[in-house]
Structures are given as C-alpha cells and as structure tokens.
N, C-alpha and C. Protein backbone atom coordinates (compact mmCIF):
# COMPACT_ATOMS: atom_id res chain seq x y z
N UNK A 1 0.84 -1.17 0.00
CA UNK A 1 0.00 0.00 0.00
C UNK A 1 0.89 1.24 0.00
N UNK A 2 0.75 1.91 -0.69
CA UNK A 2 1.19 3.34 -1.36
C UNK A 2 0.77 4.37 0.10
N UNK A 3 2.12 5.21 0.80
CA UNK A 3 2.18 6.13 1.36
C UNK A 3 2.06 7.35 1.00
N UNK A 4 0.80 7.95 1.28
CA UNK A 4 1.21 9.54 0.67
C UNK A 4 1.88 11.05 1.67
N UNK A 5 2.46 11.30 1.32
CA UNK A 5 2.88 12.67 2.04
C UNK A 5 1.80 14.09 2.20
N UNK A 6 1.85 14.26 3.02
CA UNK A 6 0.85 15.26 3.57
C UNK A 6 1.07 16.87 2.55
N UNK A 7 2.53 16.82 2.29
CA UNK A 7 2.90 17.91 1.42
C UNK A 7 3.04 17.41 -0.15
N UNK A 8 2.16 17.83 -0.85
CA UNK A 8 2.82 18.08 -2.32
C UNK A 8 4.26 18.16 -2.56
N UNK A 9 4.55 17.19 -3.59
CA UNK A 9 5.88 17.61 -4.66
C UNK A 9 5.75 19.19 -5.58
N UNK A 10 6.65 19.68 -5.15
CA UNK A 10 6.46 21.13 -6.14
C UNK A 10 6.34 20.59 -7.72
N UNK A 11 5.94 21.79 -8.22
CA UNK A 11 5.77 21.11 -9.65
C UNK A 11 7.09 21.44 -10.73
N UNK A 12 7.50 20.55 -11.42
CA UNK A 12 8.89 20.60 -11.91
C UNK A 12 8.93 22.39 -12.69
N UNK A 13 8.54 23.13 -12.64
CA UNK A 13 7.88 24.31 -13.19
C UNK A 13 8.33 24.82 -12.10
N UNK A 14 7.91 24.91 -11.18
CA UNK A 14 8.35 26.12 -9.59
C UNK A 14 9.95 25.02 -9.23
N UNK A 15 10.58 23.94 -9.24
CA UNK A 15 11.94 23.68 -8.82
C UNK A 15 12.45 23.99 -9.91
N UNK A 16 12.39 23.76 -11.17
CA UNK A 16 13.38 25.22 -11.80
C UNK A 16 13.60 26.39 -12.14
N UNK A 17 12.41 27.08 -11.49
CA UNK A 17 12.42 28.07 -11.41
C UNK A 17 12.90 28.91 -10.29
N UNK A 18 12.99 27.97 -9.19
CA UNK A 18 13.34 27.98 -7.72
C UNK A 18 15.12 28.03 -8.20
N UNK A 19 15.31 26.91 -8.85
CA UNK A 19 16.77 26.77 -8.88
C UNK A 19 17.67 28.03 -9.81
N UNK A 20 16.66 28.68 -10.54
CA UNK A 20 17.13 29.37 -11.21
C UNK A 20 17.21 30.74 -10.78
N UNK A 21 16.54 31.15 -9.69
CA UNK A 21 16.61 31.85 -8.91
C UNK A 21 17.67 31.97 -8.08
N UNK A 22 17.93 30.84 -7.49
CA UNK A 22 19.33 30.05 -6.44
C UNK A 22 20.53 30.78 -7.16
N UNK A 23 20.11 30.21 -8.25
CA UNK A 23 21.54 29.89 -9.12
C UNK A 23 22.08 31.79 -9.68
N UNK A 24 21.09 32.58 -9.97
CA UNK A 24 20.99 33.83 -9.97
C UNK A 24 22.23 34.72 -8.99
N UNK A 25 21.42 34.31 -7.88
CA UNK A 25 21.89 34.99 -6.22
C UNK A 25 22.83 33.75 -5.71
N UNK A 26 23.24 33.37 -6.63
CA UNK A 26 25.02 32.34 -6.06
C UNK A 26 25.89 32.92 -5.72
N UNK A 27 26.20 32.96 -4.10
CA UNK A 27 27.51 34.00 -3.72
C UNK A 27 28.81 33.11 -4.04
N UNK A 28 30.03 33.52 -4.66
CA UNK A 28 31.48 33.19 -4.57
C UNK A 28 31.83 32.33 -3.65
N UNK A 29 31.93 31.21 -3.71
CA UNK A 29 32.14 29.95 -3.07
C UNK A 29 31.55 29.21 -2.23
N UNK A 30 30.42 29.38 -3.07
CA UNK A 30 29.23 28.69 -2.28
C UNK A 30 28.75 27.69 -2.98
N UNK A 31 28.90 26.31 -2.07
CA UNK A 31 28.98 24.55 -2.71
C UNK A 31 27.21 24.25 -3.42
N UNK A 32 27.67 23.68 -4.11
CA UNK A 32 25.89 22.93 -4.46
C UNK A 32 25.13 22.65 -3.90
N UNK A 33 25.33 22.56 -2.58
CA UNK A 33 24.70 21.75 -1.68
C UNK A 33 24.00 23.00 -1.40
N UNK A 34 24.34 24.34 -0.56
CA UNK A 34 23.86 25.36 -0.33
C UNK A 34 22.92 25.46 -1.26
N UNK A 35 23.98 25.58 -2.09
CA UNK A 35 22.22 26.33 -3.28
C UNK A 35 21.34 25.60 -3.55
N UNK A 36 21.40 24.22 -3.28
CA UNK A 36 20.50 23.22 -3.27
C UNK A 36 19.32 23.79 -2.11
N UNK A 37 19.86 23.68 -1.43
CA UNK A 37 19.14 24.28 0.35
C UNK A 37 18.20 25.60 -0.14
N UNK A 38 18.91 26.49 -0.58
CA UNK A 38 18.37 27.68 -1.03
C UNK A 38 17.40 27.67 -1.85
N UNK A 39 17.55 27.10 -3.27
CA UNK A 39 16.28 26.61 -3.83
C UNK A 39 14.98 25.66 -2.86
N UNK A 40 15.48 24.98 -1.74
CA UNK A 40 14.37 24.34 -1.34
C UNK A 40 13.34 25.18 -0.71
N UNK A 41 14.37 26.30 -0.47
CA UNK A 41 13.50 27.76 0.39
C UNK A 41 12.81 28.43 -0.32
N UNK A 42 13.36 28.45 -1.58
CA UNK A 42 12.54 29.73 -2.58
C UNK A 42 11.52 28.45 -2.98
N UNK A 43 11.93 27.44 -3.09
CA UNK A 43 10.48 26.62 -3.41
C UNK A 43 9.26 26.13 -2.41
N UNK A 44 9.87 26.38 -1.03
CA UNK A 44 8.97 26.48 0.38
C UNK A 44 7.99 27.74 -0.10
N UNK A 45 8.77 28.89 -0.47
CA UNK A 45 8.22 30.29 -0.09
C UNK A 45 7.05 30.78 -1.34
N UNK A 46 7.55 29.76 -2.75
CA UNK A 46 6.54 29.82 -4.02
C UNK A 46 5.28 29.17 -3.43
N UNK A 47 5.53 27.50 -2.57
CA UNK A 47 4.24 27.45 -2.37
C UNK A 47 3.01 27.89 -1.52
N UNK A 48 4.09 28.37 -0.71
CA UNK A 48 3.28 29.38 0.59
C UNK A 48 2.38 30.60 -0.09
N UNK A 49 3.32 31.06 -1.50
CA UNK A 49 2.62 32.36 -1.87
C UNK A 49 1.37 31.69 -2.31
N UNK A 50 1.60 30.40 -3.51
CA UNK A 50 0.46 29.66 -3.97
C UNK A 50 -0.97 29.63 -3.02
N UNK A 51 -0.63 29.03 -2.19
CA UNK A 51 -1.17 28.64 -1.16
C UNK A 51 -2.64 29.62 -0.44
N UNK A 52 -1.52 30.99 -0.47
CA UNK A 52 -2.09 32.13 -0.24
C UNK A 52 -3.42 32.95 -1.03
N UNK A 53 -2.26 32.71 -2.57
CA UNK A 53 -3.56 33.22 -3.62
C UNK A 53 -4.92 32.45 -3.52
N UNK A 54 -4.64 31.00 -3.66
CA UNK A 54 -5.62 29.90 -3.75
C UNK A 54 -6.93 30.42 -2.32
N UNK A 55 -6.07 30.81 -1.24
CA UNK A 55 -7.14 31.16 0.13
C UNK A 55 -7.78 32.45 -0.17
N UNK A 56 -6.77 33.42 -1.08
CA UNK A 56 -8.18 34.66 -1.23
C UNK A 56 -9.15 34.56 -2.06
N UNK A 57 -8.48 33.59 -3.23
CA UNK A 57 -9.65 33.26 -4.36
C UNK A 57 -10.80 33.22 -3.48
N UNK A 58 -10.37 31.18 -3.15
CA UNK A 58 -11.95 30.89 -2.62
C UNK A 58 -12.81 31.77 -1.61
N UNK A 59 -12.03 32.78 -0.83
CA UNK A 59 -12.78 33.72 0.22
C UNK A 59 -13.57 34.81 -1.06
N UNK A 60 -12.96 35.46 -1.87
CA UNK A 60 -13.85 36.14 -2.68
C UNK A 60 -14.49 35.85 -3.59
N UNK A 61 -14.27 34.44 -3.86
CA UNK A 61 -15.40 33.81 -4.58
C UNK A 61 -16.63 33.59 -3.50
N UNK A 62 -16.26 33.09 -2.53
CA UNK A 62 -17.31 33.22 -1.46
C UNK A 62 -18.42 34.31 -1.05
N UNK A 63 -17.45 35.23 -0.89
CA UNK A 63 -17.85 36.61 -0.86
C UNK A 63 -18.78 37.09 -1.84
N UNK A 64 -18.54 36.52 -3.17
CA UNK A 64 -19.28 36.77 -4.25
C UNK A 64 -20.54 35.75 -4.25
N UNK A 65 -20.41 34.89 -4.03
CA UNK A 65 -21.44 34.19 -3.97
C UNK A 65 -22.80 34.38 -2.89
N UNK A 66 -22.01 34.50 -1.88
CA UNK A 66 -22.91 34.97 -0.49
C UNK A 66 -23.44 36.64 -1.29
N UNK A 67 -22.95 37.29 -2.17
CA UNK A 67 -23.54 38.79 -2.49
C UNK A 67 -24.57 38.75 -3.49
N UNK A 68 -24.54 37.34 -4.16
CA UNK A 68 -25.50 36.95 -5.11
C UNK A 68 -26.53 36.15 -4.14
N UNK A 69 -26.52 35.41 -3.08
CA UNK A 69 -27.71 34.93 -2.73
C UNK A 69 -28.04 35.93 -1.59
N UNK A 70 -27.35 36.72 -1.35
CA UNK A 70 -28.23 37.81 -0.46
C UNK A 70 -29.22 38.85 -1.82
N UNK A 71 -28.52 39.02 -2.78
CA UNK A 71 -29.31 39.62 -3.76
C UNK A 71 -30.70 38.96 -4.07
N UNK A 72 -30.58 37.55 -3.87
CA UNK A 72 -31.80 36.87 -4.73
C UNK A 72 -32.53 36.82 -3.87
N UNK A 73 -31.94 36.25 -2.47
CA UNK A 73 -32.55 36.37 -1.39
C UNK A 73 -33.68 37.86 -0.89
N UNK A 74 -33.65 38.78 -1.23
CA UNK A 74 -34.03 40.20 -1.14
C UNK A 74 -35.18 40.27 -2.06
N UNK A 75 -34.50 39.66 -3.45
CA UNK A 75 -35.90 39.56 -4.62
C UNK A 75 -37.02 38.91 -4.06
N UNK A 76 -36.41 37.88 -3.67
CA UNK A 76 -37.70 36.68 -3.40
C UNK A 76 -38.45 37.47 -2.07
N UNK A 77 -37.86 38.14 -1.56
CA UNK A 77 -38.36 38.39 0.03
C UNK A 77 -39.57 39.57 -0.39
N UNK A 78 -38.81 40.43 -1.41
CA UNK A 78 -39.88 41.59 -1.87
C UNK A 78 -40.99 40.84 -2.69
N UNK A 79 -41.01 40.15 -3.26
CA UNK A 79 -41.68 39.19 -4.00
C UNK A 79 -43.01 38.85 -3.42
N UNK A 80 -42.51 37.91 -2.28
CA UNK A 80 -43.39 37.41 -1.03
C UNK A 80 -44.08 38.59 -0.37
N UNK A 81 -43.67 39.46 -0.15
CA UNK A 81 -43.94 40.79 0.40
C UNK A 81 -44.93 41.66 -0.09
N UNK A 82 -45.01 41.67 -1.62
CA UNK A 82 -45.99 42.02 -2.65
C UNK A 82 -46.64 41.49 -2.94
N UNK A 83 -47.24 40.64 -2.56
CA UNK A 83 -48.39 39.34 -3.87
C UNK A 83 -48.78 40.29 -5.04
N UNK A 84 -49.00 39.84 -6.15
CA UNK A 84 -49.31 40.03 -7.36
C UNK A 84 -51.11 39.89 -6.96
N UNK A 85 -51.51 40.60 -6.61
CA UNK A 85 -53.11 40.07 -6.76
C UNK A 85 -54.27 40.68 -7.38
N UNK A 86 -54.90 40.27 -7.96
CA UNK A 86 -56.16 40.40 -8.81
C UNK A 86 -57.15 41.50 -7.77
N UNK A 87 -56.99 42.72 -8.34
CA UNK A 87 -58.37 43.33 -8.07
C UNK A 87 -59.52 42.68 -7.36
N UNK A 88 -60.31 43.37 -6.68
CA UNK A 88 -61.15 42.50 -6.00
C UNK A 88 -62.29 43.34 -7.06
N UNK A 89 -63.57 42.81 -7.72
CA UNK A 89 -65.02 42.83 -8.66
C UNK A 89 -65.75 43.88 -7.57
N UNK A 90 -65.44 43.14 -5.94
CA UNK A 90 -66.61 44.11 -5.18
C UNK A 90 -66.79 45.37 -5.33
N UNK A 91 -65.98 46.48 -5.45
CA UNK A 91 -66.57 48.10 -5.28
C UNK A 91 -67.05 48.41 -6.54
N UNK A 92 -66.61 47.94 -7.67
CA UNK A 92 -67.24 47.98 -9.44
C UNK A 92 -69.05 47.10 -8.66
N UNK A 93 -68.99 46.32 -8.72
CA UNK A 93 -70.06 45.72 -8.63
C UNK A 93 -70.84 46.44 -7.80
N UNK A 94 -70.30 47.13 -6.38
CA UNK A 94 -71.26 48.03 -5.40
C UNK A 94 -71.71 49.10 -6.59
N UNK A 95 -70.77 49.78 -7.03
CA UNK A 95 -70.62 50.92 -7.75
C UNK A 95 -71.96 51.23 -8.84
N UNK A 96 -71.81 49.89 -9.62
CA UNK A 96 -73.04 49.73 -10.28
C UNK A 96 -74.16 49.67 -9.77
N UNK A 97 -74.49 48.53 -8.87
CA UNK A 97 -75.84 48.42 -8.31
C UNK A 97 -76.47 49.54 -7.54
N UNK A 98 -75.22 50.24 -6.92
CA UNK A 98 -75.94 52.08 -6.34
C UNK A 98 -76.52 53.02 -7.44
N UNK A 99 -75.82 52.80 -8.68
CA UNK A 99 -76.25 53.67 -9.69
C UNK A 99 -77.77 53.00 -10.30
N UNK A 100 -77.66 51.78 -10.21
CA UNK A 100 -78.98 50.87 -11.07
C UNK A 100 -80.23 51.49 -9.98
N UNK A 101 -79.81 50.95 -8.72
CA UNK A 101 -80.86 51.58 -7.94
C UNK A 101 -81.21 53.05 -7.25
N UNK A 102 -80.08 53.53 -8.25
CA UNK A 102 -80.36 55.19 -7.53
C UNK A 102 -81.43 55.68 -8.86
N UNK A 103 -80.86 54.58 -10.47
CA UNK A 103 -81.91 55.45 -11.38
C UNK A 103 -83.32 54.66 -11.11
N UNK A 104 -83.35 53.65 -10.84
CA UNK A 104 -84.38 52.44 -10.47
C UNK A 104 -85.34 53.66 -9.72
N UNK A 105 -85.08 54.35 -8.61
CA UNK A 105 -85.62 54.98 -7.41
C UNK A 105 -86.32 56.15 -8.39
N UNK A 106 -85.60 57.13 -9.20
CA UNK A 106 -85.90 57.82 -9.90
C UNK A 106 -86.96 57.38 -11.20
N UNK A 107 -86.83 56.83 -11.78
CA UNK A 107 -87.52 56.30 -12.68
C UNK A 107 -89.06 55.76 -12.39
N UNK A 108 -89.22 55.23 -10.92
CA UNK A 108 -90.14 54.60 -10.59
C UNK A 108 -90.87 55.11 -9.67
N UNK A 109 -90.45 56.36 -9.04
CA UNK A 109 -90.96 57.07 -7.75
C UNK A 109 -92.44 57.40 -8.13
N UNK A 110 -93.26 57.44 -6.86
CA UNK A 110 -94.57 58.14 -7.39
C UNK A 110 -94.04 59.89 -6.77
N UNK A 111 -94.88 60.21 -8.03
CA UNK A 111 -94.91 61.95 -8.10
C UNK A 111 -96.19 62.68 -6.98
C-alpha cells in the first residue's frame, strides 16, 4: 500500500524556477549543496505564496457568492412581500348596483 505525504511535490515548473533563482543569487564559493538548500526555500516560499492566492480566491469567490444569494434572497423576500393580486369585482359591482338603484328609485318614484 502506497504512502502519501501530507505535502505536495512542487511542480517541476516552480523547482526550476526555484533553482534558477538560487543559481541567480550564487555568492562566490558557495557549494551545491547550499544552493540546493536555497532553492528548497525559494520553493517552500513559491508554495506558501500559492497557497495564499488559492485562500483569497476561494474567500472572494465566497464573498461573491454569499452577495449573489443575499441579492436573490431580497428579490424573493420583496416578492413574497408584494403578492401580485387580482383586483377584487366588489366596489365595481357596489358601484353599479348604487347607480342601477339610484336610477331604479328615480324612474319609478310616485310623483
């Protein structure tokens, strides 16, 4: 059964780029081994930055997301808040029958 390490292998992309960095800032008699060491630092410190970007992403993707369901959230709430509803017939219908029987009264009164 296959052991895995808790830390990622850097990706051959950040150790030569790490090394090339090393190899840059090489002081005057300084063994392979050092700069070996040194690259392992600049490749500690690439993934830490990684690491970093990756944690603000997902927080402002978050952020963004939580700003979209508070948005929808608000629609729906005004939504619920308003019913859409149909006129009510009653005061048209009073409206008429006062007029039918106000000319009804007139029309039919004794003089």
């Amino acid at each position: 059964m296959a052991r895995y390490s808790k830390q990622q292998q850097p990706s051959p992309e950040t150790r030569d780029e790490a090394m090339k960095i090393a190899r840059a800032n090489q002081r005057p008699g300084q063994t392979k081994e050092q700069t070996k060491l040194i690259a392992q630092g600049i490749q500690k410190g690439i993934a830490e930055y990684k690491k970093q970007q990756k944690a603000k992403s997902r927080e402002a993707d978050r952020q963004r997301k939580q700003a979209s369901r508070q948005d929808s959230d608000d629609a729906e709430s005004e939504a619920l808040d308003a019913p859409q509803r149909r006129p009510s017939p009653l005061p048209w219908v009073l409206l008429v029958l006062s007029w039918a029987l106000f000319g009804a009264y007139f029309i039919f009164r004794p003089f």
